[in-house]
PDB file of N, CA and C in Angstrom:
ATOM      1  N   UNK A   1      10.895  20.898  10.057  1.00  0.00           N
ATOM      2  CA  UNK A   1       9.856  21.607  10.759  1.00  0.00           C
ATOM      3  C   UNK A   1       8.482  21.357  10.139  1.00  0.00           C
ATOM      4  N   UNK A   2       8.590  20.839   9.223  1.00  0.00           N
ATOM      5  CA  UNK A   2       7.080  20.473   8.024  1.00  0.00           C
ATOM      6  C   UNK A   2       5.707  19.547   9.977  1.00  0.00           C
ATOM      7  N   UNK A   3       4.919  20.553   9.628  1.00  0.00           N
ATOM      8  CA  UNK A   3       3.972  19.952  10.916  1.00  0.00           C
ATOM      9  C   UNK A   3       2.379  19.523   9.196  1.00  0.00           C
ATOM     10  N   UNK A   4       1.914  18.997   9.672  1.00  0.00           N
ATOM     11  CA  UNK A   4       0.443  18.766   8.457  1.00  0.00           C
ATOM     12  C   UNK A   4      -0.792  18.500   9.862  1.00  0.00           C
ATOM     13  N   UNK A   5      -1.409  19.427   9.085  1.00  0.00           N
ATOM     14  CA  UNK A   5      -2.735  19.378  10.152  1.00  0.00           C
ATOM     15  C   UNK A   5      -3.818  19.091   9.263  1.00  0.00           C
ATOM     16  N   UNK A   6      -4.601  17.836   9.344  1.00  0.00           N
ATOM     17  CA  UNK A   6      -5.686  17.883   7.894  1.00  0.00           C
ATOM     18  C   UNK A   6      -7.041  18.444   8.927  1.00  0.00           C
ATOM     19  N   UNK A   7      -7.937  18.940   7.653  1.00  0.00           N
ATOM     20  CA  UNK A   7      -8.918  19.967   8.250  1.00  0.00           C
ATOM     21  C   UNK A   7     -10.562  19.913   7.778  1.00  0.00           C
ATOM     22  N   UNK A   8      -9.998  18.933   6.661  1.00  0.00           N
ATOM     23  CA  UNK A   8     -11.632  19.202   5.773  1.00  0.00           C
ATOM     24  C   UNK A   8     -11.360  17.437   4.686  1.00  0.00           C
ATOM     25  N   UNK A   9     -12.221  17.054   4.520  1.00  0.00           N
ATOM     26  CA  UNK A   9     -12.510  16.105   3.888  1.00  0.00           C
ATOM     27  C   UNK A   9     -13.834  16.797   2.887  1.00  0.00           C
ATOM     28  N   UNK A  10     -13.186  16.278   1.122  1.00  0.00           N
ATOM     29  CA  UNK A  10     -14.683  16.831   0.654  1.00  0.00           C
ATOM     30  C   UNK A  10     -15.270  16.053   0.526  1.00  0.00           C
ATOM     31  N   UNK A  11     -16.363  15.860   0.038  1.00  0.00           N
ATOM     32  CA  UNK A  11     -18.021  15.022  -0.351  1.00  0.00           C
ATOM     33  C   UNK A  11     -17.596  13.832  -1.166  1.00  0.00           C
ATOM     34  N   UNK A  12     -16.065  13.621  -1.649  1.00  0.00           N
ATOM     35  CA  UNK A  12     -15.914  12.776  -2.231  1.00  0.00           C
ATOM     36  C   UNK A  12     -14.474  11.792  -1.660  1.00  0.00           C
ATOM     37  N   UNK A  13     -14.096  11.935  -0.390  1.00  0.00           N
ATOM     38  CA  UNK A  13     -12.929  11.614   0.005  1.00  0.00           C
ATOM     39  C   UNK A  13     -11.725  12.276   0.262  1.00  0.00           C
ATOM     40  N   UNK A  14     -11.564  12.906  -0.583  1.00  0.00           N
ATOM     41  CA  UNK A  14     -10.189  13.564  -0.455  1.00  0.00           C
ATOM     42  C   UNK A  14      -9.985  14.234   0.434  1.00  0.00           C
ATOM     43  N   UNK A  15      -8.720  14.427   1.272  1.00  0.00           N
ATOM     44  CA  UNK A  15      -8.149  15.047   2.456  1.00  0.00           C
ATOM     45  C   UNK A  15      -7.385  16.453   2.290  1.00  0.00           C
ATOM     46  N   UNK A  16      -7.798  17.345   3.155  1.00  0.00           N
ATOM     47  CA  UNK A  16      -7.394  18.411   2.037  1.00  0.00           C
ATOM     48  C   UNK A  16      -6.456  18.695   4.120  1.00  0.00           C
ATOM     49  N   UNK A  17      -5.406  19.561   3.645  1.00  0.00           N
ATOM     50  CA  UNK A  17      -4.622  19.133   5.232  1.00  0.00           C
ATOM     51  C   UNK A  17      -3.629  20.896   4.625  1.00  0.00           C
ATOM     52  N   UNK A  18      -3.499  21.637   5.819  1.00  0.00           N
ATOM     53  CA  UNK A  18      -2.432  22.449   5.687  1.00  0.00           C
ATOM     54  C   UNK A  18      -1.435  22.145   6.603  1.00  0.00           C
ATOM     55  N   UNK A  19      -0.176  22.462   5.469  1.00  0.00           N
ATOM     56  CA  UNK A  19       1.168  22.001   6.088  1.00  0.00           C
ATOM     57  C   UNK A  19       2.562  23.430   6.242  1.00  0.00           C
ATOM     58  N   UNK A  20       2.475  23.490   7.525  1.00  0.00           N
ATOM     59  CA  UNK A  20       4.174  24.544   8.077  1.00  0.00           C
ATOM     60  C   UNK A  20       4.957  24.367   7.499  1.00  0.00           C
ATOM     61  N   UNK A  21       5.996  24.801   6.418  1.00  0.00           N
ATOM     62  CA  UNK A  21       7.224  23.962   6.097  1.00  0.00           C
ATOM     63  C   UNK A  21       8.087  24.889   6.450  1.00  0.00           C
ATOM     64  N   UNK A  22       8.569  26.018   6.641  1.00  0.00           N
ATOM     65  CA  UNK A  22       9.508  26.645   7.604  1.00  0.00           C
ATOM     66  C   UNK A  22       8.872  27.798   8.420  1.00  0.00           C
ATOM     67  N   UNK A  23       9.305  28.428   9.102  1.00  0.00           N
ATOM     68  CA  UNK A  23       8.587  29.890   9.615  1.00  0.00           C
ATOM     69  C   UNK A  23       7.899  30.803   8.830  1.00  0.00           C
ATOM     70  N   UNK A  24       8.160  30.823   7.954  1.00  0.00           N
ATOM     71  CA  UNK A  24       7.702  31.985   6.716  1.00  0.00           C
ATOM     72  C   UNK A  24       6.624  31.361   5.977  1.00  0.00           C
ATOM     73  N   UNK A  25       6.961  29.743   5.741  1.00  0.00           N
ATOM     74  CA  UNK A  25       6.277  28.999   4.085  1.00  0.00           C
ATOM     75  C   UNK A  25       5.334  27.883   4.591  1.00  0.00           C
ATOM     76  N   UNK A  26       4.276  27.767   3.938  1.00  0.00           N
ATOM     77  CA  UNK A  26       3.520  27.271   4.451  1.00  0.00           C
ATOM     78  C   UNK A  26       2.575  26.486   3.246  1.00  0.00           C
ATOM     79  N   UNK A  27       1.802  26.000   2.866  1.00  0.00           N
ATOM     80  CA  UNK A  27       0.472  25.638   2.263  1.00  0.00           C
ATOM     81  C   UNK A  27      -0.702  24.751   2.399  1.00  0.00           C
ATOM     82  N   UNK A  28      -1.499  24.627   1.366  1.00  0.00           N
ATOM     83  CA  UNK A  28      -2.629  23.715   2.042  1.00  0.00           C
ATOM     84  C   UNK A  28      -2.672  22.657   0.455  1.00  0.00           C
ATOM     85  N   UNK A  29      -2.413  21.512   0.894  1.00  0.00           N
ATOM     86  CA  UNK A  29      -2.357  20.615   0.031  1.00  0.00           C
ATOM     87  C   UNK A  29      -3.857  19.017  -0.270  1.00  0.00           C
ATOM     88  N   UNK A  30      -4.422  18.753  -0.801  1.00  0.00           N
ATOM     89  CA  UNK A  30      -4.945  17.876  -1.139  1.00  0.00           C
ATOM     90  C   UNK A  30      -4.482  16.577  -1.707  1.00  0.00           C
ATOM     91  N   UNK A  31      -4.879  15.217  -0.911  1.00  0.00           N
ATOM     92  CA  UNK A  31      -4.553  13.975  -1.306  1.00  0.00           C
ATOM     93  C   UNK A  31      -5.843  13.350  -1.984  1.00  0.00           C
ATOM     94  N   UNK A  32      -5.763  13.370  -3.154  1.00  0.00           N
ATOM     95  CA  UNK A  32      -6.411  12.698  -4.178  1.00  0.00           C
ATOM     96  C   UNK A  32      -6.599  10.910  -4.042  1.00  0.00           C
ATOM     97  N   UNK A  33      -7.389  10.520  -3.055  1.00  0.00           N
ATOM     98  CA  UNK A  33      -7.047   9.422  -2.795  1.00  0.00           C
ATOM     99  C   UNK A  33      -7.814   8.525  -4.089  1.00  0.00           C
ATOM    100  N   UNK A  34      -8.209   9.160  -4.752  1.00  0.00           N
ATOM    101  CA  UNK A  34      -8.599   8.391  -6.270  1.00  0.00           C
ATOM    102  C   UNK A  34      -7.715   7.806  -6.920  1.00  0.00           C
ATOM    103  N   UNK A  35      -6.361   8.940  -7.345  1.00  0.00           N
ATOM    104  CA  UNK A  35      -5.506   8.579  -7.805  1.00  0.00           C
ATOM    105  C   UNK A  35      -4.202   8.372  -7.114  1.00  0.00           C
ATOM    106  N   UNK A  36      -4.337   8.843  -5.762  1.00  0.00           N
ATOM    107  CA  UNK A  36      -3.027   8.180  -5.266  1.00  0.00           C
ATOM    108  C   UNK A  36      -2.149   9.734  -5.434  1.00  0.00           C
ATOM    109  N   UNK A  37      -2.327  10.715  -5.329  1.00  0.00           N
ATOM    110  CA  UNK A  37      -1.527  11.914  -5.206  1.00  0.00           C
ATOM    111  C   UNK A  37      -1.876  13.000  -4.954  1.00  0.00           C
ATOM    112  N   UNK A  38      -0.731  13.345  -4.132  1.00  0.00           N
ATOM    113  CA  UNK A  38      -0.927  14.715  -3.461  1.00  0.00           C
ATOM    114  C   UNK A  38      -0.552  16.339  -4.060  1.00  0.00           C
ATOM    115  N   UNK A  39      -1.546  17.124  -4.298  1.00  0.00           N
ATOM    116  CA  UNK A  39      -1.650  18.452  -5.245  1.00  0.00           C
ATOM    117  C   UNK A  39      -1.200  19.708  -4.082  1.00  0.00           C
ATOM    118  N   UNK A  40      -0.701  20.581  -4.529  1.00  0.00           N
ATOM    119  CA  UNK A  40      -1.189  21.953  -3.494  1.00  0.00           C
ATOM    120  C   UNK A  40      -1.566  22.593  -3.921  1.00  0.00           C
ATOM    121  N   UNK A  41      -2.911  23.132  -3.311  1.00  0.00           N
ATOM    122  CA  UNK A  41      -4.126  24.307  -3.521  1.00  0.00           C
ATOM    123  C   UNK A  41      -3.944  25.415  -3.421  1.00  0.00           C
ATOM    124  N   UNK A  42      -3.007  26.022  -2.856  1.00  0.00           N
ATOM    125  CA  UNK A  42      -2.590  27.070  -2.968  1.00  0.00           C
ATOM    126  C   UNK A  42      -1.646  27.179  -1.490  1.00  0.00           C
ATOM    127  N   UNK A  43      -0.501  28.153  -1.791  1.00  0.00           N
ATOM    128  CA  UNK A  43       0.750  28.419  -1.118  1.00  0.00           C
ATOM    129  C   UNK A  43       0.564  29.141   0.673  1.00  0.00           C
ATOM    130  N   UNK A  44      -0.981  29.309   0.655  1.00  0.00           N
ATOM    131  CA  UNK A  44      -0.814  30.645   1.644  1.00  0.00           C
ATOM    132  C   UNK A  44      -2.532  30.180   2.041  1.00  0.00           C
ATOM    133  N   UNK A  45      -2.661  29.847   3.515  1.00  0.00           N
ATOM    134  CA  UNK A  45      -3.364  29.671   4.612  1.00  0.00           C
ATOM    135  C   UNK A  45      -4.472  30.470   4.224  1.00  0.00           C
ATOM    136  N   UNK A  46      -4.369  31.649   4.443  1.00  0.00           N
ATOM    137  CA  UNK A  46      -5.472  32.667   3.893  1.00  0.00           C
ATOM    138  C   UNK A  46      -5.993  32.508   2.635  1.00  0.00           C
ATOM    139  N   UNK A  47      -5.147  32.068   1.529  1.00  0.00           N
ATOM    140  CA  UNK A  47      -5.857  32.784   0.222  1.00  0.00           C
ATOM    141  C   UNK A  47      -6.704  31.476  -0.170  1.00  0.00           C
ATOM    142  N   UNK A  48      -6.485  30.113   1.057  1.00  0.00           N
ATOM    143  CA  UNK A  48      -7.102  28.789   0.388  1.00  0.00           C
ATOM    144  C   UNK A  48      -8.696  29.538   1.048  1.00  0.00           C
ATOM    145  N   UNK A  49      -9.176  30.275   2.089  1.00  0.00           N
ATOM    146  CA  UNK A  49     -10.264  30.819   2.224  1.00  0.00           C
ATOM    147  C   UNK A  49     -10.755  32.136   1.280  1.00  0.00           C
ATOM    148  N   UNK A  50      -9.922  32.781   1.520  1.00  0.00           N
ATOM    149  CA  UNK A  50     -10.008  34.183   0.513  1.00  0.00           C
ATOM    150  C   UNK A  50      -9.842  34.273  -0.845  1.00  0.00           C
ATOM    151  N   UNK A  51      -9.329  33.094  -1.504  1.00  0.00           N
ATOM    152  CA  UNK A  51      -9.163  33.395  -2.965  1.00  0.00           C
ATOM    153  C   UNK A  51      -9.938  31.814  -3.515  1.00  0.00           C
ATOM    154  N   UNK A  52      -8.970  30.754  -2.869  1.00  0.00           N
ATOM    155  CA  UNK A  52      -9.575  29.541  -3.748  1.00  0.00           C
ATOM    156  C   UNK A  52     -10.867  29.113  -3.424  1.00  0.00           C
ATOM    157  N   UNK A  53     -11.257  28.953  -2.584  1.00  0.00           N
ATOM    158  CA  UNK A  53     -13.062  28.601  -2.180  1.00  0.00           C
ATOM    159  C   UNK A  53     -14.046  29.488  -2.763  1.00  0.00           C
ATOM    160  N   UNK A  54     -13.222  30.973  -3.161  1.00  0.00           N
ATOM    161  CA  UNK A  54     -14.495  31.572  -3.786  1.00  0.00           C
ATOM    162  C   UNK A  54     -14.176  31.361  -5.223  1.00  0.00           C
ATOM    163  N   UNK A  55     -13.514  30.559  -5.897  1.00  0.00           N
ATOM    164  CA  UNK A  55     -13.229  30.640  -7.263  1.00  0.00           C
ATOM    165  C   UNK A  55     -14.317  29.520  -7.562  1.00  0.00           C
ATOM    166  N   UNK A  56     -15.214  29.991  -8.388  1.00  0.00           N
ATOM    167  CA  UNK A  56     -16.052  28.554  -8.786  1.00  0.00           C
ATOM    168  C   UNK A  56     -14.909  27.625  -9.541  1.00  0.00           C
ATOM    169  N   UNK A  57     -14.223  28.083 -10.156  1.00  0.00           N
ATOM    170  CA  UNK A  57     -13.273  26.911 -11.202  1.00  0.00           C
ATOM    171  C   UNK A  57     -12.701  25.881 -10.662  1.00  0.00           C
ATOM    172  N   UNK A  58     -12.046  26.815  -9.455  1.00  0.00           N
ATOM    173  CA  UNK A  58     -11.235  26.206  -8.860  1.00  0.00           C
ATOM    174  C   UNK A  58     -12.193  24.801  -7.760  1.00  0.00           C
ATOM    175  N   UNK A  59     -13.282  24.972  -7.670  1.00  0.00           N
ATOM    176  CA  UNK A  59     -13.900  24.695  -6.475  1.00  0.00           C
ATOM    177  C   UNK A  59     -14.284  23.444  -7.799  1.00  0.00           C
ATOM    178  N   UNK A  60     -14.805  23.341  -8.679  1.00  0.00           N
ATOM    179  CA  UNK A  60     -15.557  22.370  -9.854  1.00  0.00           C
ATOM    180  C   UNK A  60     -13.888  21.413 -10.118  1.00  0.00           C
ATOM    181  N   UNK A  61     -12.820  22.153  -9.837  1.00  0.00           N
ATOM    182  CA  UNK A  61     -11.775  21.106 -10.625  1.00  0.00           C
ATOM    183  C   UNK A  61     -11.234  20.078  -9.654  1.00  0.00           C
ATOM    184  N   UNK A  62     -11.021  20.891  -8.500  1.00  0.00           N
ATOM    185  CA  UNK A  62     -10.694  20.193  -7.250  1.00  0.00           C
ATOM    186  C   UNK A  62     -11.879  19.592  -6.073  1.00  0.00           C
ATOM    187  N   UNK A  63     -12.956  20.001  -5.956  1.00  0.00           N
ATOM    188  CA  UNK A  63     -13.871  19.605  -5.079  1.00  0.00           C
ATOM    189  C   UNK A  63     -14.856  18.842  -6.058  1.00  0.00           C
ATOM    190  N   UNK A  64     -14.894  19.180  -7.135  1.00  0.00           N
ATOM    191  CA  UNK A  64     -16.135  18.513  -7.958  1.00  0.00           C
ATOM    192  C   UNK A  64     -17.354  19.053  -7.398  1.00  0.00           C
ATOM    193  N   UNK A  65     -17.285  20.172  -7.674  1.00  0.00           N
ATOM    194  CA  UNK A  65     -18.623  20.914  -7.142  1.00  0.00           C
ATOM    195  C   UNK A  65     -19.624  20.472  -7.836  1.00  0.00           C
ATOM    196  N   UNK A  66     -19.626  20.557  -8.933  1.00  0.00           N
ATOM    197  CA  UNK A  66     -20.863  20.655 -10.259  1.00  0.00           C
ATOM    198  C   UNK A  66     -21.412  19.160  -9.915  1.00  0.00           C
ATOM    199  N   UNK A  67     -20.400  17.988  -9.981  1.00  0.00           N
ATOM    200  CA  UNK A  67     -20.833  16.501  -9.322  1.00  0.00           C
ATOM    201  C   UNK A  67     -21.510  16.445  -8.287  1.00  0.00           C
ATOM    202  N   UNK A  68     -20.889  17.362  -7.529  1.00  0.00           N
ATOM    203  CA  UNK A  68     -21.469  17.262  -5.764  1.00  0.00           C
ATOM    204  C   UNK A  68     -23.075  17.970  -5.867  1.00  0.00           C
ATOM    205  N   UNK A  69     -23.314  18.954  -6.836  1.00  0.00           N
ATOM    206  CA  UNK A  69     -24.850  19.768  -6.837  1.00  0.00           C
ATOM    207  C   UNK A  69     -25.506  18.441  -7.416  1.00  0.00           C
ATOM    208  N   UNK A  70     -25.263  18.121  -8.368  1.00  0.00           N
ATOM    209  CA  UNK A  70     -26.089  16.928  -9.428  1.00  0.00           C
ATOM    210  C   UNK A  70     -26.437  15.909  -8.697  1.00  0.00           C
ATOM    211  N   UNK A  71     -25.216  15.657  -7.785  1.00  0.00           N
ATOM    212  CA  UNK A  71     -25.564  14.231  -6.871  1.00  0.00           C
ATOM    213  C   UNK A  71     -26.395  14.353  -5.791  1.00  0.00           C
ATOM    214  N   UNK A  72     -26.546  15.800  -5.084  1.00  0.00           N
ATOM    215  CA  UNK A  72     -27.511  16.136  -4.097  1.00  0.00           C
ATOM    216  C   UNK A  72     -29.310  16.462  -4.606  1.00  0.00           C
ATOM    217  N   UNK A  73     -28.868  16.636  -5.820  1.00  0.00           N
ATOM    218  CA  UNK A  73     -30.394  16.968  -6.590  1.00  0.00           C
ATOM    219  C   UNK A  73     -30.562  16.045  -6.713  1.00  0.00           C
ATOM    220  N   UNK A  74     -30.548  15.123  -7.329  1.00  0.00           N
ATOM    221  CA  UNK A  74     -30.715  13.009  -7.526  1.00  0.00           C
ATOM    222  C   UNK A  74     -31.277  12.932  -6.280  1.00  0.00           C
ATOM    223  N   UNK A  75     -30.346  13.062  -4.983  1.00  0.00           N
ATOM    224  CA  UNK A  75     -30.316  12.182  -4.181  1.00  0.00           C
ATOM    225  C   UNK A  75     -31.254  12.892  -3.405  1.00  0.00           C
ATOM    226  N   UNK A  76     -31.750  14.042  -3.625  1.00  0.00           N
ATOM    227  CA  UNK A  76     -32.612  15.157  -2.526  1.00  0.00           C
ATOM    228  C   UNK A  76     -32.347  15.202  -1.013  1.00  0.00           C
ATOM    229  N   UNK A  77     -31.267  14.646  -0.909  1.00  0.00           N
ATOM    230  CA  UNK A  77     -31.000  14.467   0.772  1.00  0.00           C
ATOM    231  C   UNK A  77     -29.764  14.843   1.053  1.00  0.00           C
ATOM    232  N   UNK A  78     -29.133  16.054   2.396  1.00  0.00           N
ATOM    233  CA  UNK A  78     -27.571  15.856   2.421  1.00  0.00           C
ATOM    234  C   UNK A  78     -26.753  14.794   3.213  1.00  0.00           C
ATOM    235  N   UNK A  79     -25.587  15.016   2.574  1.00  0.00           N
ATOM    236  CA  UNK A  79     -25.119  13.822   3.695  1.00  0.00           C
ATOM    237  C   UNK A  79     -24.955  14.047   4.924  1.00  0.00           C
ATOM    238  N   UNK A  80     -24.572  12.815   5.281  1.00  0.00           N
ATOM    239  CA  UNK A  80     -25.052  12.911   6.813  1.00  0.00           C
ATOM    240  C   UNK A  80     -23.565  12.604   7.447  1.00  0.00           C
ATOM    241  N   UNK A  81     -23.357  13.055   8.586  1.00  0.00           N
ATOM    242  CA  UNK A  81     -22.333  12.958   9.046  1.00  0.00           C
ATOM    243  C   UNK A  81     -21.504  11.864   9.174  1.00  0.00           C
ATOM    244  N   UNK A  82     -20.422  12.017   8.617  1.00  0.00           N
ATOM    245  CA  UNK A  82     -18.683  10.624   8.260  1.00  0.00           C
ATOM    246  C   UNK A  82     -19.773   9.764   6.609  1.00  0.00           C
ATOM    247  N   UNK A  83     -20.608  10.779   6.208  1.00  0.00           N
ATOM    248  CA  UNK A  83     -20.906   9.972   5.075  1.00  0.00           C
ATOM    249  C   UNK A  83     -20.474  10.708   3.653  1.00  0.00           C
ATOM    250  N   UNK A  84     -19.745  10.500   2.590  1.00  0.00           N
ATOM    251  CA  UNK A  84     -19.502  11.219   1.539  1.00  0.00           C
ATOM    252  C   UNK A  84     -20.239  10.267   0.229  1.00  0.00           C
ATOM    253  N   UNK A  85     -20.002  11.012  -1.195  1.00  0.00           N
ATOM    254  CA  UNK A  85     -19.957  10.324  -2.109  1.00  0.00           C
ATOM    255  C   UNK A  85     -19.198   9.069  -2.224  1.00  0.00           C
ATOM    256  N   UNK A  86     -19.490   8.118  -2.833  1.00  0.00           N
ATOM    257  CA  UNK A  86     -18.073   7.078  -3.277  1.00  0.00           C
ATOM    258  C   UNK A  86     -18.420   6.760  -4.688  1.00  0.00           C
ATOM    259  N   UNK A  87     -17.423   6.539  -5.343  1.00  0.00           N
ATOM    260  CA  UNK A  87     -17.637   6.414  -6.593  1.00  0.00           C
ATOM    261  C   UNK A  87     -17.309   4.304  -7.011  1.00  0.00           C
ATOM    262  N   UNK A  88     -18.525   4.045  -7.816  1.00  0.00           N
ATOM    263  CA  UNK A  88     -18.102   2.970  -8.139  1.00  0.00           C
ATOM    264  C   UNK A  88     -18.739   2.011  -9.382  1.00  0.00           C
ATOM    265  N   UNK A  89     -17.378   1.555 -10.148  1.00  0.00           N
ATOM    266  CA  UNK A  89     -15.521   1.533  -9.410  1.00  0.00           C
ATOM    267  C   UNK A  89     -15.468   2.848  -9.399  1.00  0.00           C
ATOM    268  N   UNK A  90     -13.794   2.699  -8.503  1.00  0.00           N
ATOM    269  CA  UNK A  90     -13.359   3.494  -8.027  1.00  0.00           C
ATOM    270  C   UNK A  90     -12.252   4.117  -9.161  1.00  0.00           C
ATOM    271  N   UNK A  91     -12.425   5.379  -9.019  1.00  0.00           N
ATOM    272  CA  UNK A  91     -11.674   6.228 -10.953  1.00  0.00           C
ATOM    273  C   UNK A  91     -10.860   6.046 -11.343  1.00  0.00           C
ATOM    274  N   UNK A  92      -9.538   5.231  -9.966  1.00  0.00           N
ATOM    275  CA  UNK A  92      -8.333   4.505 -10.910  1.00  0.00           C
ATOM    276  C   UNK A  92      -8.376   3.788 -11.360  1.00  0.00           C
ATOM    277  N   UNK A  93      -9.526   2.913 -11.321  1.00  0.00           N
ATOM    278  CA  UNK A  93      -9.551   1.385 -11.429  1.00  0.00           C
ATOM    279  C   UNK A  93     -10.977   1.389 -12.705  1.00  0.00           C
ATOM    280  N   UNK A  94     -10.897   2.607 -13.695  1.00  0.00           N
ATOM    281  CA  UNK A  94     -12.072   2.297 -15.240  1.00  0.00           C
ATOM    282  C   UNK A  94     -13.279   3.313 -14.740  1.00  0.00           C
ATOM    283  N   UNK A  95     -13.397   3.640 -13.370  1.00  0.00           N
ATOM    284  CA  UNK A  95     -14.433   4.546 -13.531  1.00  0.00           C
ATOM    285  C   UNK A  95     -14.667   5.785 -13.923  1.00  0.00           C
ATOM    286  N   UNK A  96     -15.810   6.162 -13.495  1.00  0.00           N
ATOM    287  CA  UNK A  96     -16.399   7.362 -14.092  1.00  0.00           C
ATOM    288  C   UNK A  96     -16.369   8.456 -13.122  1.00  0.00           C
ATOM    289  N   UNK A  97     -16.789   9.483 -13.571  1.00  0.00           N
ATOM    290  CA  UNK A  97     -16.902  11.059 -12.375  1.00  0.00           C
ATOM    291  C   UNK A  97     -18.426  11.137 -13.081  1.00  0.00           C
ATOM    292  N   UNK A  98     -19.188  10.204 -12.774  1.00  0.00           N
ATOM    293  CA  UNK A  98     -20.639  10.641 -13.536  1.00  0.00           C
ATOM    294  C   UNK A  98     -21.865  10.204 -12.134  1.00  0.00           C
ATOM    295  N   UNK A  99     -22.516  11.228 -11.826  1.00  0.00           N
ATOM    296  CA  UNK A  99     -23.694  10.696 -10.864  1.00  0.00           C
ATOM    297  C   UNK A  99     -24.444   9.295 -11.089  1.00  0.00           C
ATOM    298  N   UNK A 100     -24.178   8.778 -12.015  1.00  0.00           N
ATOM    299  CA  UNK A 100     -24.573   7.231 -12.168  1.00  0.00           C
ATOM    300  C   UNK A 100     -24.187   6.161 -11.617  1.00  0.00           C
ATOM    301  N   UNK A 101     -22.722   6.796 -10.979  1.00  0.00           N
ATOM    302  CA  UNK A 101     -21.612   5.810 -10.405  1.00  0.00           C
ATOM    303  C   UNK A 101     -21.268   5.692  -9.082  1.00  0.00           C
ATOM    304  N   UNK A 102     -22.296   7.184  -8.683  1.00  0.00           N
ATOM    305  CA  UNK A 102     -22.132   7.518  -7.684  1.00  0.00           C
ATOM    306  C   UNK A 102     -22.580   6.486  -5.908  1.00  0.00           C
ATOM    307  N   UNK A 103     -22.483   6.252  -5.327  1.00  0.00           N
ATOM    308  CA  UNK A 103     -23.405   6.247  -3.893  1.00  0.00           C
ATOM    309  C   UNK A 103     -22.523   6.355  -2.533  1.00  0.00           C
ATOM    310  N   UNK A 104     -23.882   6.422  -1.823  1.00  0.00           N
ATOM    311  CA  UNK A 104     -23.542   7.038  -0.266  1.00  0.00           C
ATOM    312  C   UNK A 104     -22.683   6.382   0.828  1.00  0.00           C
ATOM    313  N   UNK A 105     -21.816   6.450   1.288  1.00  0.00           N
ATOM    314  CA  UNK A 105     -20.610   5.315   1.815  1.00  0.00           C
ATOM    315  C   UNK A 105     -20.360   5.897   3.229  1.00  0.00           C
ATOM    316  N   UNK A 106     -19.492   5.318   4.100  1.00  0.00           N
ATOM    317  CA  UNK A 106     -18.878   5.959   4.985  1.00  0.00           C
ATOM    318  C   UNK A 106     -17.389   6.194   4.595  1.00  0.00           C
ATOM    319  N   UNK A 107     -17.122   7.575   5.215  1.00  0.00           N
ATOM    320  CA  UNK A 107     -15.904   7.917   4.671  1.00  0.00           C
ATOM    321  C   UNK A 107     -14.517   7.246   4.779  1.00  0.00           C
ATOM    322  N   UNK A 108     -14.714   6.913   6.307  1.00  0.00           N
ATOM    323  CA  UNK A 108     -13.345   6.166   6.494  1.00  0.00           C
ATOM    324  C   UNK A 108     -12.899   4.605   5.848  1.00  0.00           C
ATOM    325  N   UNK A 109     -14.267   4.024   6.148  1.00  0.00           N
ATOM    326  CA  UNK A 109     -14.464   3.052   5.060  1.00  0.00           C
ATOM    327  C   UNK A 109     -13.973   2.678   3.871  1.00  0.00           C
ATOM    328  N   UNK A 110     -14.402   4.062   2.839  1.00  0.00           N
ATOM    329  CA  UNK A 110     -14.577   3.998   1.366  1.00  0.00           C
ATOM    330  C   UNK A 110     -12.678   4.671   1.117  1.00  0.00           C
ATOM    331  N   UNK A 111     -12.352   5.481   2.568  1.00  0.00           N
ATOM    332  CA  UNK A 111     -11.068   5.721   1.893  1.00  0.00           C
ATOM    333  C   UNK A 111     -10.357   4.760   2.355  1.00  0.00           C
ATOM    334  N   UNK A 112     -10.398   3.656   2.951  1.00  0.00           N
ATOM    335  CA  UNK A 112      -9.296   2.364   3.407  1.00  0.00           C
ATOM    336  C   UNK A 112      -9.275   1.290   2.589  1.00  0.00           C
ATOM    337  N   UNK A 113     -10.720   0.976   1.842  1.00  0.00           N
ATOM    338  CA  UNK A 113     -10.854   0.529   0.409  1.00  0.00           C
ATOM    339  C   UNK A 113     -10.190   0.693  -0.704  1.00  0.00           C
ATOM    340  N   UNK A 114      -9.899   2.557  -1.265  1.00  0.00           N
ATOM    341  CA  UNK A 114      -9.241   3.061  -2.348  1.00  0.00           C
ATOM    342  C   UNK A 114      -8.073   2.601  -2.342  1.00  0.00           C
ATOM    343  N   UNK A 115      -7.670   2.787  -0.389  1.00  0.00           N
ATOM    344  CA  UNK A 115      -6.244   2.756  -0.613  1.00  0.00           C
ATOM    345  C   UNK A 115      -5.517   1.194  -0.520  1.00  0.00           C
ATOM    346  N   UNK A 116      -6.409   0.569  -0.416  1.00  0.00           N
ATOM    347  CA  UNK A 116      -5.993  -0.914  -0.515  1.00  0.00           C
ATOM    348  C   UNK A 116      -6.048  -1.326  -1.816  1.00  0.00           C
ATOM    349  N   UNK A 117      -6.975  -0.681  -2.622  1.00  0.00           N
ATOM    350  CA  UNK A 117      -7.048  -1.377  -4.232  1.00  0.00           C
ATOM    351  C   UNK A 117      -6.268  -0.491  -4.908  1.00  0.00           C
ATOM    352  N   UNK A 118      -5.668   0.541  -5.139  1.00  0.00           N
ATOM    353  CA  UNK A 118      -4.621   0.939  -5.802  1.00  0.00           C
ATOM    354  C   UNK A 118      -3.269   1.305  -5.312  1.00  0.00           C
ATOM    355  N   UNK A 119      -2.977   0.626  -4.297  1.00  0.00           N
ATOM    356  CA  UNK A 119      -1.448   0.398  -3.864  1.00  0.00           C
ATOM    357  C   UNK A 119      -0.449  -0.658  -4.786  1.00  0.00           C
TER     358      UNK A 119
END
């Protein structure tokens, strides 16, 4: 019965998708397309709005918030629509999580790239 509905892409690629897995169980999981794996954010539909989005910790470990403010102050501009961060290289492959490494890509692009160079 597992259905996956993805819903949000953050500023840096990653696919963040909630998935049904029986009547009762459910969660919302993130694919790290940096490294090639998939995390879950928490167990329960609601609490990924009500608990994890308001956790700054949680939001800096998994979204790279603190990266994402630094890189918008640099860059003084937001992105613009199907455009995210890209990092380069890309973090499996020697890079960095540092605004130096950073620039502006298209998303679908930059994630068909990742996933061709670390397969």
């Amino acid at each position: 019965m597992e259905n996956y509905v993805p819903f949000a892409i953050t500023a840096f690629g990653e696919l963040i998708y909630y998935r049904k897995l029986t009547k009762t169980d459910e969660d919302i999981c993130i694919i790290d397309i940096q490294y090639r794996k998939v995390e879950v954010l928490t167990w329960d539909f609601e609490d990924f709005f009500v608990d994890f989005l308001l956790e700054k910790e949680m939001r800096d470990e998994w979204l790279r918030e603190e990266l994402f403010d630094e890189a918008i102050k640099e860059e003084k501009t937001p992105l613009e629509e199907h455009e995210i961060f890209t990092f380069a290289p890309v973090l499996a492959m020697e890079g960095s999580e540092d605004v130096k490494f950073l620039k502006r890509g298209n998303a679908q692009v930059y994630q068909d790239l990742v996933f061709q160079m670390t397969m």
